[in-house]
C-alpha atoms as a PDB file:
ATOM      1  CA  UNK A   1       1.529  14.104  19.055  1.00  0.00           C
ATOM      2  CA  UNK A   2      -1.575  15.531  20.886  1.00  0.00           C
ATOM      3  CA  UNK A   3      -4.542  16.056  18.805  1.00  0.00           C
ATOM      4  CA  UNK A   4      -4.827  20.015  19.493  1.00  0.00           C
ATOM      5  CA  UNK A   5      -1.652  20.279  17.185  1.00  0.00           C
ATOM      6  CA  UNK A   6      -3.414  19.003  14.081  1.00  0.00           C
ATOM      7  CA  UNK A   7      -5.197  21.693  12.577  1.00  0.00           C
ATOM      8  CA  UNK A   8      -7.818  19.766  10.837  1.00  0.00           C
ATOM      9  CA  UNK A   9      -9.516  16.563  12.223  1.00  0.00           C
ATOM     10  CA  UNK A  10     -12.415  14.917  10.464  1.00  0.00           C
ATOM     11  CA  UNK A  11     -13.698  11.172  10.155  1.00  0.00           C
ATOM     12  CA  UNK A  12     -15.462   8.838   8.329  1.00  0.00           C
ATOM     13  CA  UNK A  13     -16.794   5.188   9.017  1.00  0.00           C
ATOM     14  CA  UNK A  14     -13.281   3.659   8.760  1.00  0.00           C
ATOM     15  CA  UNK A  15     -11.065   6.168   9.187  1.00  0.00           C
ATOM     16  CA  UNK A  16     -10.100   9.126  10.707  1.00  0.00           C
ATOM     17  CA  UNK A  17      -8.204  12.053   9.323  1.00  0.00           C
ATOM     18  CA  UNK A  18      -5.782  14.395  10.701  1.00  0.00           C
ATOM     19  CA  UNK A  19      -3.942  17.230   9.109  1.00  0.00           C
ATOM     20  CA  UNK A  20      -0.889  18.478  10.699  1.00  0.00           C
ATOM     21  CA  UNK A  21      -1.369  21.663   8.268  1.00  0.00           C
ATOM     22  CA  UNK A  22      -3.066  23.634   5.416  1.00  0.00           C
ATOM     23  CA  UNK A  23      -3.490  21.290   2.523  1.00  0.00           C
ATOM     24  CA  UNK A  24      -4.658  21.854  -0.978  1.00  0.00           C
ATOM     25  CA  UNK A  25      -7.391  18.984  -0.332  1.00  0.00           C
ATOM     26  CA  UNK A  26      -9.771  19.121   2.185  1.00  0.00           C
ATOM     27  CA  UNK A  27     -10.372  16.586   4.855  1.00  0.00           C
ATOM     28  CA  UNK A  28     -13.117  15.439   3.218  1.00  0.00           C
ATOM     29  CA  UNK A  29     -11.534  14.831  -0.113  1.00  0.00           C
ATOM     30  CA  UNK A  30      -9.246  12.506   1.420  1.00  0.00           C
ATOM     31  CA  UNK A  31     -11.606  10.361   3.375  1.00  0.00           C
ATOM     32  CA  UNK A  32     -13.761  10.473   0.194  1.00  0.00           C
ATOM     33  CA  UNK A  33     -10.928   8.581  -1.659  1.00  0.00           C
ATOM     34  CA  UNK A  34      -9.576   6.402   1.493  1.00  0.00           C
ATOM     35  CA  UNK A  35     -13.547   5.078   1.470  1.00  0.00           C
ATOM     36  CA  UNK A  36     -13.781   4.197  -2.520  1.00  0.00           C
ATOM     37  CA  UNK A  37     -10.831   2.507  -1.853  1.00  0.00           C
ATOM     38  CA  UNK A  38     -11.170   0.492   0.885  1.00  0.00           C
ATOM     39  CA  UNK A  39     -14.968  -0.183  -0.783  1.00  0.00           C
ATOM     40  CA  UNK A  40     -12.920  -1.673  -3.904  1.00  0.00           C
ATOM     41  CA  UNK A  41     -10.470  -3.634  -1.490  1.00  0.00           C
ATOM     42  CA  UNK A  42     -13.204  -5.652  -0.369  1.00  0.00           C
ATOM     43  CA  UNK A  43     -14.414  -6.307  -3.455  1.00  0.00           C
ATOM     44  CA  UNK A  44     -11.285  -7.830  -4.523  1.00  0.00           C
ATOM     45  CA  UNK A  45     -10.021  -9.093  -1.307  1.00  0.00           C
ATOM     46  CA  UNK A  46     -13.094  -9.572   1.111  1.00  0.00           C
ATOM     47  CA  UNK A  47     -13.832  -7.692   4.578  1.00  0.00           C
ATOM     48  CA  UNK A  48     -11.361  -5.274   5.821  1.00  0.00           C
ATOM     49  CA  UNK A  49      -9.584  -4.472   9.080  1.00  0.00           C
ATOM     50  CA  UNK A  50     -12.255  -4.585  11.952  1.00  0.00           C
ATOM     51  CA  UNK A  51     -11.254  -1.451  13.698  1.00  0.00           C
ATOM     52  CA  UNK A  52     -10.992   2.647  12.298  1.00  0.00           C
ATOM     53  CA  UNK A  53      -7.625   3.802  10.586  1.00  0.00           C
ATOM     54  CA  UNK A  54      -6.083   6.740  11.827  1.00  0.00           C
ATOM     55  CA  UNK A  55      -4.744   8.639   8.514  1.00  0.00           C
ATOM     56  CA  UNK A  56      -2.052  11.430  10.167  1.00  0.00           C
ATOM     57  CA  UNK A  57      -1.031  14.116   7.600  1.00  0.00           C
ATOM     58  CA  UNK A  58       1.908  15.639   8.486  1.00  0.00           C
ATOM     59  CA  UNK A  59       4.534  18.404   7.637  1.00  0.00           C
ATOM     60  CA  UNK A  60       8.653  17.020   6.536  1.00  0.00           C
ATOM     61  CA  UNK A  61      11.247  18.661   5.182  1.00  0.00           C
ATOM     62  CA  UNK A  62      10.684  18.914   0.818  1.00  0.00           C
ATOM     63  CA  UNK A  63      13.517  16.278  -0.073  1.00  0.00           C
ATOM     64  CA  UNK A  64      11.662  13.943   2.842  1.00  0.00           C
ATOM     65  CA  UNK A  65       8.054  12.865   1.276  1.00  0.00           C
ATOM     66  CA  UNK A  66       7.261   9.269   2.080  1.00  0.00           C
ATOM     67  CA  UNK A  67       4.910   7.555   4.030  1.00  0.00           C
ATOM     68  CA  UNK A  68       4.539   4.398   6.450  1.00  0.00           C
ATOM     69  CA  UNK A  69       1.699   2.190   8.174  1.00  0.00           C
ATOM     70  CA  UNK A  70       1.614   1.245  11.842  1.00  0.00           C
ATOM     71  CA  UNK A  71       0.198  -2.319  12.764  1.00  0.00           C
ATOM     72  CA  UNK A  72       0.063  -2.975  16.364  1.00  0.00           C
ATOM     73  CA  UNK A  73       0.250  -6.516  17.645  1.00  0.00           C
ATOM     74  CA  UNK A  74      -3.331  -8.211  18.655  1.00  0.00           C
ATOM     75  CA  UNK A  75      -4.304  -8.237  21.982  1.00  0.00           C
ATOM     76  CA  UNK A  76      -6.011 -10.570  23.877  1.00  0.00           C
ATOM     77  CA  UNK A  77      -8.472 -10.258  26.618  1.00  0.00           C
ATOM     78  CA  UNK A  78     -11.410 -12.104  27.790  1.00  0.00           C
ATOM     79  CA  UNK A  79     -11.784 -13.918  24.334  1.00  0.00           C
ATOM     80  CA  UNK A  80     -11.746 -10.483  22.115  1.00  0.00           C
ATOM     81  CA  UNK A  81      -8.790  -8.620  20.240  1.00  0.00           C
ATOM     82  CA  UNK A  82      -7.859  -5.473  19.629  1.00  0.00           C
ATOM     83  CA  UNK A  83      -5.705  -4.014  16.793  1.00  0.00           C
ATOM     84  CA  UNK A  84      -4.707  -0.467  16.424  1.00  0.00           C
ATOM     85  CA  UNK A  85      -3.979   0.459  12.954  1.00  0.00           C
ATOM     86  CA  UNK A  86      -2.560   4.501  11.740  1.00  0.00           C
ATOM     87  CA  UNK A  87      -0.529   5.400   8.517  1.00  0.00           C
ATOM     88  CA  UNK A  88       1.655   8.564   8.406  1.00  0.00           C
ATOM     89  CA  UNK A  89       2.204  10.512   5.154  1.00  0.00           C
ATOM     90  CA  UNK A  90       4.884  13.658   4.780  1.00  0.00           C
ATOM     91  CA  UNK A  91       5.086  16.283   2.730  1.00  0.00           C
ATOM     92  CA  UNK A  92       6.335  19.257   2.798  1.00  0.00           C
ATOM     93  CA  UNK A  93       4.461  22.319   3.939  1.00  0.00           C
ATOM     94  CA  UNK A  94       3.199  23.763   0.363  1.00  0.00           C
ATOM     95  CA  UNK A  95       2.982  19.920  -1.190  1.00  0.00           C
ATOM     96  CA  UNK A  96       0.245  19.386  -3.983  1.00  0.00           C
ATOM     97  CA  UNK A  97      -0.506  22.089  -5.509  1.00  0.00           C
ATOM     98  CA  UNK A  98       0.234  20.630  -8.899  1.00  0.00           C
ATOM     99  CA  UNK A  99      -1.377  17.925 -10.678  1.00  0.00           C
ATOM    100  CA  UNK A 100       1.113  15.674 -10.442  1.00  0.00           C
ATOM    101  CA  UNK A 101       1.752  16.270  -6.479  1.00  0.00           C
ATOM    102  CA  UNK A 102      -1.454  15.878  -5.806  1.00  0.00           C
ATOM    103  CA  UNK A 103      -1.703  12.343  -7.765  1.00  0.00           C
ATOM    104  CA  UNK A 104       1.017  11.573  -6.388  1.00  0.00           C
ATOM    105  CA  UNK A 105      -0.283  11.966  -2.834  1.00  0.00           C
ATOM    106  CA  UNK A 106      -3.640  10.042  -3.418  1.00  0.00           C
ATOM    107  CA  UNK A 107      -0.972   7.258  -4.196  1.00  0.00           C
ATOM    108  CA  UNK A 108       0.701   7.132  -1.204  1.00  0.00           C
ATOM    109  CA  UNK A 109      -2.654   7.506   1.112  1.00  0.00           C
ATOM    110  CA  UNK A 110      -3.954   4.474  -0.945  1.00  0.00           C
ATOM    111  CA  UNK A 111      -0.560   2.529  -1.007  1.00  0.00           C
ATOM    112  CA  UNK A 112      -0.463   2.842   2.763  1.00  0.00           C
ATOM    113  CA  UNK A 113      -3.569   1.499   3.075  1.00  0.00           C
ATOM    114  CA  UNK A 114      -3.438  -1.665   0.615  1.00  0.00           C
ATOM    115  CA  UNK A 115      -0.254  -2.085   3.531  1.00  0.00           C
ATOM    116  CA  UNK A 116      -2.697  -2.424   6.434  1.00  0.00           C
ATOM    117  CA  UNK A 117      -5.013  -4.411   4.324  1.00  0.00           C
ATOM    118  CA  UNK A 118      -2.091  -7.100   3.802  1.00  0.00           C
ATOM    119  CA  UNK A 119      -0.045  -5.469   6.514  1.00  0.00           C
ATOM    120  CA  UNK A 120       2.292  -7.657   8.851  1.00  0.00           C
ATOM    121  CA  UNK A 121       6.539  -8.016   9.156  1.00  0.00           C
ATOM    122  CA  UNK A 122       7.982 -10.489   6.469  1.00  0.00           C
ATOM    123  CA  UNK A 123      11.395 -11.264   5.483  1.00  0.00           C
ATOM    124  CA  UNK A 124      13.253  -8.913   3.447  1.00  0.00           C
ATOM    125  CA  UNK A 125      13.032 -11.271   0.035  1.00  0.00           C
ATOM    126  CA  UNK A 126       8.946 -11.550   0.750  1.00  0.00           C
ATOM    127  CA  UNK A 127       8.986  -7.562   1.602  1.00  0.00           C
ATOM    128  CA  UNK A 128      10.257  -6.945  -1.641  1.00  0.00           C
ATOM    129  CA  UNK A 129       7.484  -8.691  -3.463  1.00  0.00           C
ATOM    130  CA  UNK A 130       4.654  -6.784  -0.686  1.00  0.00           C
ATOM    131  CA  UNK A 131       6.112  -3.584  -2.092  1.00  0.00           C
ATOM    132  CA  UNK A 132       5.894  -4.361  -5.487  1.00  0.00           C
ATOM    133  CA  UNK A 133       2.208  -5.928  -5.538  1.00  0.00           C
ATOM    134  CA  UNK A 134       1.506  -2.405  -3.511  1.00  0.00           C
ATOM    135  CA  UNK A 135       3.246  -0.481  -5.436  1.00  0.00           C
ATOM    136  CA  UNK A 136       1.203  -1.725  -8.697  1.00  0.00           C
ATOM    137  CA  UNK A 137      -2.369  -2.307  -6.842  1.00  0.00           C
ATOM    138  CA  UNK A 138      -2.139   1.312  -5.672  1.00  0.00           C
ATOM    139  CA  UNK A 139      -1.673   2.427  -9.592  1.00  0.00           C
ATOM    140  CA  UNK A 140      -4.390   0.511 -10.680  1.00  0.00           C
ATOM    141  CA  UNK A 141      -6.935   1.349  -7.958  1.00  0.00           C
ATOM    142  CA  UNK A 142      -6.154   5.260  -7.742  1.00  0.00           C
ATOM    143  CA  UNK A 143      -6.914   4.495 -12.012  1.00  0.00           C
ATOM    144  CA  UNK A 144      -9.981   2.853 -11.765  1.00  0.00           C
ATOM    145  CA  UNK A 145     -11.253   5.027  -9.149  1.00  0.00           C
ATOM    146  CA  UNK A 146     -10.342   8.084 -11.252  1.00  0.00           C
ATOM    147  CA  UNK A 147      -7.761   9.730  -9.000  1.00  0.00           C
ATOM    148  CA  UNK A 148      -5.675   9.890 -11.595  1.00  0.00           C
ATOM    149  CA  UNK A 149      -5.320  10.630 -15.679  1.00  0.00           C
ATOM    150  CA  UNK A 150      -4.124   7.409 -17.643  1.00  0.00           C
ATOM    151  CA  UNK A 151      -0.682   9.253 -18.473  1.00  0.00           C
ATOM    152  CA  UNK A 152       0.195   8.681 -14.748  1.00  0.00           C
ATOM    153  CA  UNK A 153      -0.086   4.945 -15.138  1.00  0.00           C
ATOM    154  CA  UNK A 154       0.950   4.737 -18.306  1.00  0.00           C
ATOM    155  CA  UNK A 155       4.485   6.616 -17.863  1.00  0.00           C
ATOM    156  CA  UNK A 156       4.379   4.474 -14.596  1.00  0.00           C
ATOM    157  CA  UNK A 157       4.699   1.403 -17.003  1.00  0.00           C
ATOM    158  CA  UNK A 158       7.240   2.892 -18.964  1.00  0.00           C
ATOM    159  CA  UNK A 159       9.395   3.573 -16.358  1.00  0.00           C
ATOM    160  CA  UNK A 160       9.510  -0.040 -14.815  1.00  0.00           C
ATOM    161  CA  UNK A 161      10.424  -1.022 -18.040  1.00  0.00           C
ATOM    162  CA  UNK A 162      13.719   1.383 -17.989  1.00  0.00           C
ATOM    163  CA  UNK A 163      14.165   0.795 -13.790  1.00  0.00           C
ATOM    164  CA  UNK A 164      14.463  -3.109 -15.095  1.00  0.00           C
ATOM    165  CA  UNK A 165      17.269  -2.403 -17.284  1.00  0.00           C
ATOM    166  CA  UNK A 166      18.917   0.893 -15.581  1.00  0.00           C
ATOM    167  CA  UNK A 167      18.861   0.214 -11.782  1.00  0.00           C
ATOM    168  CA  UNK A 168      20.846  -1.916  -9.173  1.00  0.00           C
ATOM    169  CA  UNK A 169      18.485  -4.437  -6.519  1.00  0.00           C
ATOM    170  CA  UNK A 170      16.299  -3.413  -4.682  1.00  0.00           C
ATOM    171  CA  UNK A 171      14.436  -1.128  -7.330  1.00  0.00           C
ATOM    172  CA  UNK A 172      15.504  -3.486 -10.266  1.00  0.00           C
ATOM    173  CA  UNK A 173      13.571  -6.562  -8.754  1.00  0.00           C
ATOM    174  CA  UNK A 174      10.401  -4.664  -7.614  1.00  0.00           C
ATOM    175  CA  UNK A 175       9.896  -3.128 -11.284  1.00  0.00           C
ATOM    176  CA  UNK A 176      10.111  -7.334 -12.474  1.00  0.00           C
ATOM    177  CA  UNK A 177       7.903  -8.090 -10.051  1.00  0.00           C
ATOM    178  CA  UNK A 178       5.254  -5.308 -10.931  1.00  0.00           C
ATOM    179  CA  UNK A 179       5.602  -5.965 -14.387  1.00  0.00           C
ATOM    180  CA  UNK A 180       4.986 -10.000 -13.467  1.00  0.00           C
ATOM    181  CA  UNK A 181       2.358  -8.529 -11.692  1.00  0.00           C
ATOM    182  CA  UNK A 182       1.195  -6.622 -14.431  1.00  0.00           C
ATOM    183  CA  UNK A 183       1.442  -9.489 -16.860  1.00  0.00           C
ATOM    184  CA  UNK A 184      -0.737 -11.443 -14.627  1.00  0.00           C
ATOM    185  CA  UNK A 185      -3.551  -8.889 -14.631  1.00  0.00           C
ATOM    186  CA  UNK A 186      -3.651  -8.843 -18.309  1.00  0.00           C
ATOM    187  CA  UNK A 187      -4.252 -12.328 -18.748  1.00  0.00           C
ATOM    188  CA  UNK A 188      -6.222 -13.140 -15.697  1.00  0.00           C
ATOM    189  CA  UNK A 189      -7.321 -10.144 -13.782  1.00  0.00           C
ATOM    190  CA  UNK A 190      -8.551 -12.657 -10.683  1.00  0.00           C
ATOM    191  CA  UNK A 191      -6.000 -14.417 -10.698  1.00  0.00           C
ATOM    192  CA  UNK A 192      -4.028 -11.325  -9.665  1.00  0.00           C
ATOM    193  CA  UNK A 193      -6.902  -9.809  -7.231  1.00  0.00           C
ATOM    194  CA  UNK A 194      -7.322 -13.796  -5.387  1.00  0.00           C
ATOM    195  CA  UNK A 195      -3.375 -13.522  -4.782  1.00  0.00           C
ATOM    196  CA  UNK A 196      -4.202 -10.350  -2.964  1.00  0.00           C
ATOM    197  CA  UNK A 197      -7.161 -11.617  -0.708  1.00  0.00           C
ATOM    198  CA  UNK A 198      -4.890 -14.948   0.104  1.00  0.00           C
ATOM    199  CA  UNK A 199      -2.018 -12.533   1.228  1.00  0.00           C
ATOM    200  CA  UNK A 200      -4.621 -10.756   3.326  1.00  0.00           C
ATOM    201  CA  UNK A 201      -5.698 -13.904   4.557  1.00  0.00           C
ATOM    202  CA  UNK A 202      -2.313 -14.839   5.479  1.00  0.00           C
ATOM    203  CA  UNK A 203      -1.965 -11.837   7.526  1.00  0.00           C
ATOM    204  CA  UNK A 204      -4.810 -12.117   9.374  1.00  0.00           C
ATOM    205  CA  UNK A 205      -4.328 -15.793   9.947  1.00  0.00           C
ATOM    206  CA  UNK A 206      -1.115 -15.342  11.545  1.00  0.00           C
ATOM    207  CA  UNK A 207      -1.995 -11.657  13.120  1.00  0.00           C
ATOM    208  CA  UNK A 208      -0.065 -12.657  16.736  1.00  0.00           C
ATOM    209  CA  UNK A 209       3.075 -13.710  15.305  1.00  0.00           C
ATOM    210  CA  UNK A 210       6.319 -11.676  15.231  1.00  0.00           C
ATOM    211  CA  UNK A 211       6.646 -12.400  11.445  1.00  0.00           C
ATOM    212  CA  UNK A 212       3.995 -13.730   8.993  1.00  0.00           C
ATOM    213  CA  UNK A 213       5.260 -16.843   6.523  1.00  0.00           C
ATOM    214  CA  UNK A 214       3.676 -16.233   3.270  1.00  0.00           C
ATOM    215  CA  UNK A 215       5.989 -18.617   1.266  1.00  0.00           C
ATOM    216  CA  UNK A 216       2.486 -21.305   0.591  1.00  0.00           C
ATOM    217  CA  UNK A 217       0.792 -17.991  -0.831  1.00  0.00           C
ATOM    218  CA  UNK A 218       3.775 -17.275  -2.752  1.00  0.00           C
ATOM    219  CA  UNK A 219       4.380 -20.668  -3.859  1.00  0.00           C
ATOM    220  CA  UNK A 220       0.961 -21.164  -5.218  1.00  0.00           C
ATOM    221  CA  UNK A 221       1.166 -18.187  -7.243  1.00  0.00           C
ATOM    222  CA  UNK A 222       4.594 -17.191  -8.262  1.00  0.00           C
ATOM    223  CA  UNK A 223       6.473 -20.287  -7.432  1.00  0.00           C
ATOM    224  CA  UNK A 224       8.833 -20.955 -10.058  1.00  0.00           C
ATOM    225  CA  UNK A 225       9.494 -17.049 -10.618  1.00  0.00           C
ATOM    226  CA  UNK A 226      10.310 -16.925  -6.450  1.00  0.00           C
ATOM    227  CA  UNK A 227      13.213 -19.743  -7.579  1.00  0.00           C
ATOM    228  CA  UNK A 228      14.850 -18.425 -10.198  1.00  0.00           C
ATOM    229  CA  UNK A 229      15.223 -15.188  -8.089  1.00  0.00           C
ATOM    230  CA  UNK A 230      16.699 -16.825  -5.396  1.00  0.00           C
ATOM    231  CA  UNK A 231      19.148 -18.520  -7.705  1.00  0.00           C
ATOM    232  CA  UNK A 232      20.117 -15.283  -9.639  1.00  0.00           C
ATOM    233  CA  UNK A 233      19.920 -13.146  -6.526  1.00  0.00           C
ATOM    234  CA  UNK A 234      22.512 -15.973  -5.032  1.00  0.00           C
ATOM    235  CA  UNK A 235      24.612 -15.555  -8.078  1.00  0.00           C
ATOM    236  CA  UNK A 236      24.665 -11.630  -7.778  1.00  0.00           C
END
């Protein structure tokens, strides 16, 4: 899409916003909690992508909200590289204008990017478990950041419990995994966060490749969890 179609462009020193429409935040609010964010990501997980994110806001149809990150392979050229990094997130034209829409869309700006922190193609099994330690990083960071009220995580918690007992694969195995995940935090908060920076690692390591094997990463930390899985997924 041409940049004269967005109606609101601004940037900051890793990203760069752009707003397909009106929105009840402003530019700036965005980029204000895309920074804090990626601040705390290197806290937990060490330096971040070496190039500027482009953040595209754009308009969908109201039963089509969702969002996704775009990694583009590494290039080489006279001994440098070059990676190209954008996440899209939809909503419908008059999207967040409640409390809960709007919390809800600080999670998916900050979800998307915990993906390009970690980002790269896995197998389906391994995507499942990227989703889920997303899925519950994102809670936890938009919480400590104070993006969001505690009920939001707290009903979040509550309702992997019920998804776990309620809902058919593939929602019934992420909700295990973010309560493993969850569980893990609890008793050893780094433990969980070094998982994280060796996934990101991983990544990185294997940036070129057409898929990334994380299986050693998810050995070393979930390894007899990842077995029973398989065995009761190969059962099902």
């Amino acid at each position: 899409m041409n940049s004269k179609e967005y109606i609101a462009v601004a940037s900051s020193e890793h990203f760069v916003y752009k707003a397909e429409t009106n929105r009840p935040w402003r530019p700036e609010t965005i980029l204000e909690l895309l920074e804090q964010a990626h601040q705390e990501f290197e806290k937990l997980m060490g330096p971040g992508l070496d190039t500027v994110i482009e953040v595209e806001d754009r308009m969908c149809e109201s039963n089509n909200v969702g969002a996704r990150a775009e990694i583009r392979k590494q290039i080489h050229f006279q001994q440098t590289s070059i990676i190209e990094v954008k996440f899209i997130c939809e909503f419908p034209q008059n999207y967040g204008y409640t409390e809960q829409e709007r919390e809800l869309a600080y999670h998916f700006f900050v979800h998307e990017l915990f993906h390009c922190w970690v980002g790269g193609n896995v197998s389906s099994s391994d995507g499942l478990i990227i989703e889920a330690i997303t899925q519950y990083m994102t809670d936890l960071m938009i919480g400590r950041l104070g993006w969001c009220n505690a009920d939001f995580l707290i009903q979040g918690r509550a309702n992997w419990q019920e998804i776990v007992k309620t809902a058919n694969l593939p929602h019934k195995l992420i909700a295990e995994y973010k309560l493993r995940f969850h569980k893990m935090y609890t008793n050893d908060p780094d433990r969980l966060f070094d998982f994280c920076r060796d996934l990101a690692t991983c990544f990185r390591q294997q940036r070129s490749r057409e898929k990334t094997d994380i299986s050693p990463v998810l050995q070393q930390y979930l390894g007899t969890v990842l077995k029973e899985d398989q065995e009761n997924n190969t059962e099902e």
